[in-house]
N, C-alpha and C. Protein backbone atom coordinates (compact mmCIF):
# COMPACT_ATOMS: atom_id res chain seq x y z
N UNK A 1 0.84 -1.18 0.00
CA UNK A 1 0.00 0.00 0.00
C UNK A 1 0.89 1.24 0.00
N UNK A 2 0.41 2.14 -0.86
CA UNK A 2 1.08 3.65 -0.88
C UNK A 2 0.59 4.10 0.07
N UNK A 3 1.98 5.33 0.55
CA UNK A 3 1.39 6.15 1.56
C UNK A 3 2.25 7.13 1.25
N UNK A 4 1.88 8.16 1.76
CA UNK A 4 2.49 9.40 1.51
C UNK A 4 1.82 10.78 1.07
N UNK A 5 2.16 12.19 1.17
CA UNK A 5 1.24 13.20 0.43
C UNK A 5 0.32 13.09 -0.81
N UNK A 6 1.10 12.14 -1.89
CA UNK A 6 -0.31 12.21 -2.86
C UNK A 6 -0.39 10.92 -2.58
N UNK A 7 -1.00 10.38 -1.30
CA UNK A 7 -1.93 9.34 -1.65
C UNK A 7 -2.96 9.35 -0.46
N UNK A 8 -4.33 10.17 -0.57
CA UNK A 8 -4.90 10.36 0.21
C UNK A 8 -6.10 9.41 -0.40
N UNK A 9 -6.67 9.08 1.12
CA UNK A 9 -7.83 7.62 0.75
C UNK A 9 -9.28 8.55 1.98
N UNK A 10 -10.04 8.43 1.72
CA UNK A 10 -11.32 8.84 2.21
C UNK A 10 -11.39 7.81 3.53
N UNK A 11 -11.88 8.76 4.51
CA UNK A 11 -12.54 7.93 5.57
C UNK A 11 -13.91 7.82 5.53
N UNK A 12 -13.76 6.05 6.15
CA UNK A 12 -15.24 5.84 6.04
C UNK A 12 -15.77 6.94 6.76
N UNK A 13 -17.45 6.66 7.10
CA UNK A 13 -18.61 7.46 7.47
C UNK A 13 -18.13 7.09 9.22
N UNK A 14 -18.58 7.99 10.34
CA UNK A 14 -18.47 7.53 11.47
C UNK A 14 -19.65 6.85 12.30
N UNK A 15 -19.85 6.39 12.86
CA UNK A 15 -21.24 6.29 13.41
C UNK A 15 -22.61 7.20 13.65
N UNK A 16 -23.29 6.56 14.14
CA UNK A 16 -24.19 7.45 14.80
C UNK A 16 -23.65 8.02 16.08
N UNK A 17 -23.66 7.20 16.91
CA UNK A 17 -22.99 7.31 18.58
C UNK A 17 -21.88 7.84 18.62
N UNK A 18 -20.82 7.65 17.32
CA UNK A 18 -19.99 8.15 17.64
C UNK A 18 -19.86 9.80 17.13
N UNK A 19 -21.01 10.21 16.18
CA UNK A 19 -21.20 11.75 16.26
C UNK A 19 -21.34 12.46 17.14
N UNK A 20 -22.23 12.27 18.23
CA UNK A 20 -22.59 12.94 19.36
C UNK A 20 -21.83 12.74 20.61
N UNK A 21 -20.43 12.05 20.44
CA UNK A 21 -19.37 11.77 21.49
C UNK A 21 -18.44 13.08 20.80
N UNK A 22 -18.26 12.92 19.43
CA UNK A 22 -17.42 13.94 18.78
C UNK A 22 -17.65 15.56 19.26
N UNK A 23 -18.91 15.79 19.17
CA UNK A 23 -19.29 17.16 19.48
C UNK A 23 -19.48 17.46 20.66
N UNK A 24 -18.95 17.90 21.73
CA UNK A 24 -18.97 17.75 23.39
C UNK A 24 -20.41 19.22 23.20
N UNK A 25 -19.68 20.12 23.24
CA UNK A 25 -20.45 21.52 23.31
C UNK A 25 -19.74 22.54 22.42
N UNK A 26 -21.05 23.32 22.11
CA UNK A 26 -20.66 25.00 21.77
C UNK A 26 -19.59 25.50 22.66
N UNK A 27 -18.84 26.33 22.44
CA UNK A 27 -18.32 27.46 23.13
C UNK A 27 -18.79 28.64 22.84
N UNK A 28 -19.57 29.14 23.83
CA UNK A 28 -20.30 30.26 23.63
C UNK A 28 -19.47 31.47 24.38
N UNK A 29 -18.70 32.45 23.82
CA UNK A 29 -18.38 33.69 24.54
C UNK A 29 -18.32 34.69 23.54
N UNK A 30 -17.41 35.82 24.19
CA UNK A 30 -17.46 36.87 23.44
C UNK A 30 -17.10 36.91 21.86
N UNK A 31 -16.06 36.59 22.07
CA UNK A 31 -15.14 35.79 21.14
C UNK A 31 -15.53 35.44 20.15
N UNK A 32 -16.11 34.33 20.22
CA UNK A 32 -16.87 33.20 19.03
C UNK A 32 -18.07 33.57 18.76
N UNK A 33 -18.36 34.91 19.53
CA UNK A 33 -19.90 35.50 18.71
C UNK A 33 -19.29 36.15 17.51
N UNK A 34 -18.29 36.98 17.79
CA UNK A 34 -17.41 37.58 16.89
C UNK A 34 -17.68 36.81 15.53
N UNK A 35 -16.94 35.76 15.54
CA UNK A 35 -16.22 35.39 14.60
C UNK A 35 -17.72 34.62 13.72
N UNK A 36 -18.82 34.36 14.47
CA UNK A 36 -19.74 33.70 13.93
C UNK A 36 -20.64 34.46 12.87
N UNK A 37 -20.42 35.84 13.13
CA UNK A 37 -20.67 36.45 11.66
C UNK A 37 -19.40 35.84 10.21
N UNK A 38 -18.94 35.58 10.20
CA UNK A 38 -17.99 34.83 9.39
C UNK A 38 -18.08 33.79 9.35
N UNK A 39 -19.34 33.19 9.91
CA UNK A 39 -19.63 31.48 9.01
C UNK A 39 -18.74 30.43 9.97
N UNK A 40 -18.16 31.02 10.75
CA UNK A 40 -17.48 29.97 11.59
C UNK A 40 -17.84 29.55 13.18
N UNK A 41 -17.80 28.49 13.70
CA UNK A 41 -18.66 28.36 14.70
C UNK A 41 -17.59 27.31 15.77
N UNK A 42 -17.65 27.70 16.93
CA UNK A 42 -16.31 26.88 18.00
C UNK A 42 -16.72 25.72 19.11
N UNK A 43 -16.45 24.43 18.76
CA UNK A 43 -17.12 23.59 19.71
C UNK A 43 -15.78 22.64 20.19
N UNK A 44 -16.28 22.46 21.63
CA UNK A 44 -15.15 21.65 22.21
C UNK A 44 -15.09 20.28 21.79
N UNK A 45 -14.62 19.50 21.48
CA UNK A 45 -14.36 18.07 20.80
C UNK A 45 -13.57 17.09 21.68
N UNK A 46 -13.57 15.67 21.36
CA UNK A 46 -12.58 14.77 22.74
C UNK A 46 -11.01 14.91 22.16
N UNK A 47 -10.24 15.59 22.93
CA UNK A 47 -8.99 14.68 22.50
C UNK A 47 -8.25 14.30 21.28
N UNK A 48 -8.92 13.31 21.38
CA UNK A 48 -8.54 11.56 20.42
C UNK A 48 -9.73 12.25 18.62
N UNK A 49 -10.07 13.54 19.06
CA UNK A 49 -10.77 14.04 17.34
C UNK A 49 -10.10 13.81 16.80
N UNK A 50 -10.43 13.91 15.18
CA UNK A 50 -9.35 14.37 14.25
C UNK A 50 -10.49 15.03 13.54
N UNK A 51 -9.92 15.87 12.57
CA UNK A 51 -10.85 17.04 11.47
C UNK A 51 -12.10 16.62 10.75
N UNK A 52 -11.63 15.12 10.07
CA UNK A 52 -12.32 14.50 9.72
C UNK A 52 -13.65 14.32 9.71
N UNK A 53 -13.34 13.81 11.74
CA UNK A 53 -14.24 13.62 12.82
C UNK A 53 -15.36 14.58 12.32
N UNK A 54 -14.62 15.53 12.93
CA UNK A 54 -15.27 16.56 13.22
C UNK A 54 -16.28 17.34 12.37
N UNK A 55 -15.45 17.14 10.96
CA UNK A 55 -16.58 17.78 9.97
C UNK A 55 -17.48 16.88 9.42
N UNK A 56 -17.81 15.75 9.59
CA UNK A 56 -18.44 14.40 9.58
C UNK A 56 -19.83 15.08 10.89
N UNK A 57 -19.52 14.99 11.57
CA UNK A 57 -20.27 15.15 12.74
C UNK A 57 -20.99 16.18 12.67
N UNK A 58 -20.18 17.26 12.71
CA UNK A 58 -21.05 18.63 11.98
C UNK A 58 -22.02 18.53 10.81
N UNK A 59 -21.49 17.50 9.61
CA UNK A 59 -22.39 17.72 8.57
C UNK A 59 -23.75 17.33 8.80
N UNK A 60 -23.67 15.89 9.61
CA UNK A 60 -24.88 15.56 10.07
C UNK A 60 -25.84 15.87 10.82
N UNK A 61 -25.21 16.43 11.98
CA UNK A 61 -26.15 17.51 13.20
C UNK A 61 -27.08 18.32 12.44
N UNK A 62 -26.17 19.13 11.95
CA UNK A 62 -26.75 20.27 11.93
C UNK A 62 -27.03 20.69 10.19
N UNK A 63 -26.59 19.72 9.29
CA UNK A 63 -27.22 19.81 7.99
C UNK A 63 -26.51 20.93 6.86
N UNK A 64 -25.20 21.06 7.65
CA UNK A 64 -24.63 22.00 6.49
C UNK A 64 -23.52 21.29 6.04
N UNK A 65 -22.91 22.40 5.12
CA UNK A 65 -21.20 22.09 4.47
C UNK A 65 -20.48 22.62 5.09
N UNK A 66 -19.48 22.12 5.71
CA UNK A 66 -18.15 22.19 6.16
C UNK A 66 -17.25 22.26 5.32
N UNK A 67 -16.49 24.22 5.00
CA UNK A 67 -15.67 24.35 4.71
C UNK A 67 -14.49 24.34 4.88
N UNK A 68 -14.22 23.89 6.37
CA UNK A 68 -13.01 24.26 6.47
C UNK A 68 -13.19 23.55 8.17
N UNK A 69 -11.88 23.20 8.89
CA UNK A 69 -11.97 22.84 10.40
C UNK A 69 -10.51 22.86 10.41
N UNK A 70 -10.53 23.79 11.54
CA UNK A 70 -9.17 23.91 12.48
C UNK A 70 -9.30 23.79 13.89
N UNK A 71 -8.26 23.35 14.27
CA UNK A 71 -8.26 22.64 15.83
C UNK A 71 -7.27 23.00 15.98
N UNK A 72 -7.00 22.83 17.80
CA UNK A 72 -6.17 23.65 18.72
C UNK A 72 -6.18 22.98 20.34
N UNK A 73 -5.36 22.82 20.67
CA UNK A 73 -5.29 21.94 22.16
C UNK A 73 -4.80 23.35 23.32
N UNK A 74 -5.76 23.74 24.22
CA UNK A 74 -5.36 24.19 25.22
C UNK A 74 -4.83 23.59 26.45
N UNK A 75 -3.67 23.14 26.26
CA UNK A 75 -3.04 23.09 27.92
C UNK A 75 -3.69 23.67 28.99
N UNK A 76 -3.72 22.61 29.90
CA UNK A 76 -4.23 22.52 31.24
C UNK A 76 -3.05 23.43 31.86
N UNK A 77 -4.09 24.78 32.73
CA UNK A 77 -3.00 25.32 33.88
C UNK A 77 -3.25 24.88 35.06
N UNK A 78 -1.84 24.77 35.93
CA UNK A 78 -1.57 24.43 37.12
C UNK A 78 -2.55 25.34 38.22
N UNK A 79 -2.69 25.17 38.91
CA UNK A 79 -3.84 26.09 39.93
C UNK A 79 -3.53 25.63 41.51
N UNK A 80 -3.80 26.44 42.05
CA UNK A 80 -3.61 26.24 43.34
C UNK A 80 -4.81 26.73 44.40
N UNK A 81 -5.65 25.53 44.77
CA UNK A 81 -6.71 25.86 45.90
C UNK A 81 -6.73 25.57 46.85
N UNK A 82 -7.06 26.22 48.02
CA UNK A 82 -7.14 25.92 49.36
C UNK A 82 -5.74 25.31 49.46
N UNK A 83 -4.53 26.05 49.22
CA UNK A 83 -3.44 25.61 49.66
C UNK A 83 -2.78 24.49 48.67
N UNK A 84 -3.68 23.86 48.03
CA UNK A 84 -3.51 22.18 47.08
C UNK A 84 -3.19 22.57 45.85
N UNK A 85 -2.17 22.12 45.47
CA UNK A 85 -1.88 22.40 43.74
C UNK A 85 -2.70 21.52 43.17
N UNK A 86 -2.77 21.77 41.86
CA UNK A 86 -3.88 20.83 41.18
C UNK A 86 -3.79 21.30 39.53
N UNK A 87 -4.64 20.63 38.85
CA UNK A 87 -3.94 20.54 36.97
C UNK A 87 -4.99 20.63 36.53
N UNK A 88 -5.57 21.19 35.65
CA UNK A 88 -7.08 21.43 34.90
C UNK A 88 -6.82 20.50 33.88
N UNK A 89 -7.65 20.14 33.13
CA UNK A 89 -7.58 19.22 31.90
C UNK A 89 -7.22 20.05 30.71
N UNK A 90 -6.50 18.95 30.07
CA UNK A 90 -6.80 19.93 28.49
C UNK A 90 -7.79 19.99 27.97
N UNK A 91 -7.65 20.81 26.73
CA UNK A 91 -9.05 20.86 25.98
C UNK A 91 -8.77 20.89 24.60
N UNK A 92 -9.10 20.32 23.84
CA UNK A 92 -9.43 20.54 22.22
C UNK A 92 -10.85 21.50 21.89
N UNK A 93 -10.14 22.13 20.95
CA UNK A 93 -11.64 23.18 20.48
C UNK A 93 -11.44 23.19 18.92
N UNK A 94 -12.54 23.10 18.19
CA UNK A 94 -12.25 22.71 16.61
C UNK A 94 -13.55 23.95 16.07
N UNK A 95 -12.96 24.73 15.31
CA UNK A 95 -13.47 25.97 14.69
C UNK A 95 -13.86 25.29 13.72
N UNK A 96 -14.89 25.35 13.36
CA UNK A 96 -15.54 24.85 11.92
C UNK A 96 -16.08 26.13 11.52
N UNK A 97 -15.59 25.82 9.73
CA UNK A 97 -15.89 27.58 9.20
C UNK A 97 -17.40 26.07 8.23
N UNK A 98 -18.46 27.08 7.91
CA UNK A 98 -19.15 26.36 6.76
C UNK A 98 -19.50 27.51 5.43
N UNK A 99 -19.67 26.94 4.94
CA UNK A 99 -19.85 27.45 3.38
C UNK A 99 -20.98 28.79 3.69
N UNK A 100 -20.74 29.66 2.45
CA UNK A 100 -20.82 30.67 2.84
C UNK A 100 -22.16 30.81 2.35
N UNK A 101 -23.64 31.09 3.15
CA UNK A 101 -24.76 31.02 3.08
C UNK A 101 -25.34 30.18 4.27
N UNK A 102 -25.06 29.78 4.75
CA UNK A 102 -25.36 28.71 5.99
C UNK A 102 -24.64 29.20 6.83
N UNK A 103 -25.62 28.85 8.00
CA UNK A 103 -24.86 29.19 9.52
C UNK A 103 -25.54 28.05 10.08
N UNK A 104 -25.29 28.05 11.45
CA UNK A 104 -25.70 27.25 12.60
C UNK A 104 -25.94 28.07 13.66
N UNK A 105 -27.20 27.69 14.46
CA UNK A 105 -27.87 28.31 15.15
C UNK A 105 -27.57 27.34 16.88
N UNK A 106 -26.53 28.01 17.45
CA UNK A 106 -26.49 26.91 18.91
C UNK A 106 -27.31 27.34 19.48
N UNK A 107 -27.87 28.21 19.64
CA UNK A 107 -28.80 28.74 20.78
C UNK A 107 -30.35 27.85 20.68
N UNK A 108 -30.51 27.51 19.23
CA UNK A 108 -31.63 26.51 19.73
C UNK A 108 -31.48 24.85 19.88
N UNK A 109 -32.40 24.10 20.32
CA UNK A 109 -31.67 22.62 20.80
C UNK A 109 -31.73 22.14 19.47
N UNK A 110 -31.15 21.04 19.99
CA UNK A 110 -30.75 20.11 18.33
C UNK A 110 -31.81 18.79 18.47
């Protein structure tokens, strides 16, 4: 089997179950209201995502085209309470931009 830059092969379809493990939540702040006039929309994802995932999952939820997905891992900061050090988790957050005419609406349920 080839492998390498030009030899890209399609991933299968993902599950059902495993769509709604993919998409944890919106991130709703200042921020990502911003940017959601620009067709792009920010949801936290597990880990172990990949882009793929992610725009797979999106297409199905919520019924659009996925133009584009970028992801980003925030490191966990160290913290200190009541005297006790302690480690927050990381986080993955995957910006999905979609085609330009479509948006997604988090504010109502799915």
């Amino acid at each position: 089997m080839k492998r390498g830059w030009g030899c890209y092969q399609p991933k299968k379809p993902i599950s059902d179950e495993k769509i709604y493990q993919t998409i944890t939540r919106p991130i709703v702040t200042e921020k990502t209201t911003t940017i959601g006039q620009f067709g792009q929309i920010v949801f936290e994802v597990p880990l172990t995502a990949t882009k793929e995932d992610v725009k797979q999952a999106v297409e199905k939820i919520f019924k659009v085209k996925v133009e584009r997905v970028n992801t980003l891992i925030r490191k966990g900061k160290t913290k200190i309470f009541k005297g006790r050090r302690g480690q927050r988790s990381d986080m993955k957050k995957a910006i999905v931009t979609v085609k330009e005419g479509q948006f997604i609406d988090v504010t109502a349920g799915v």
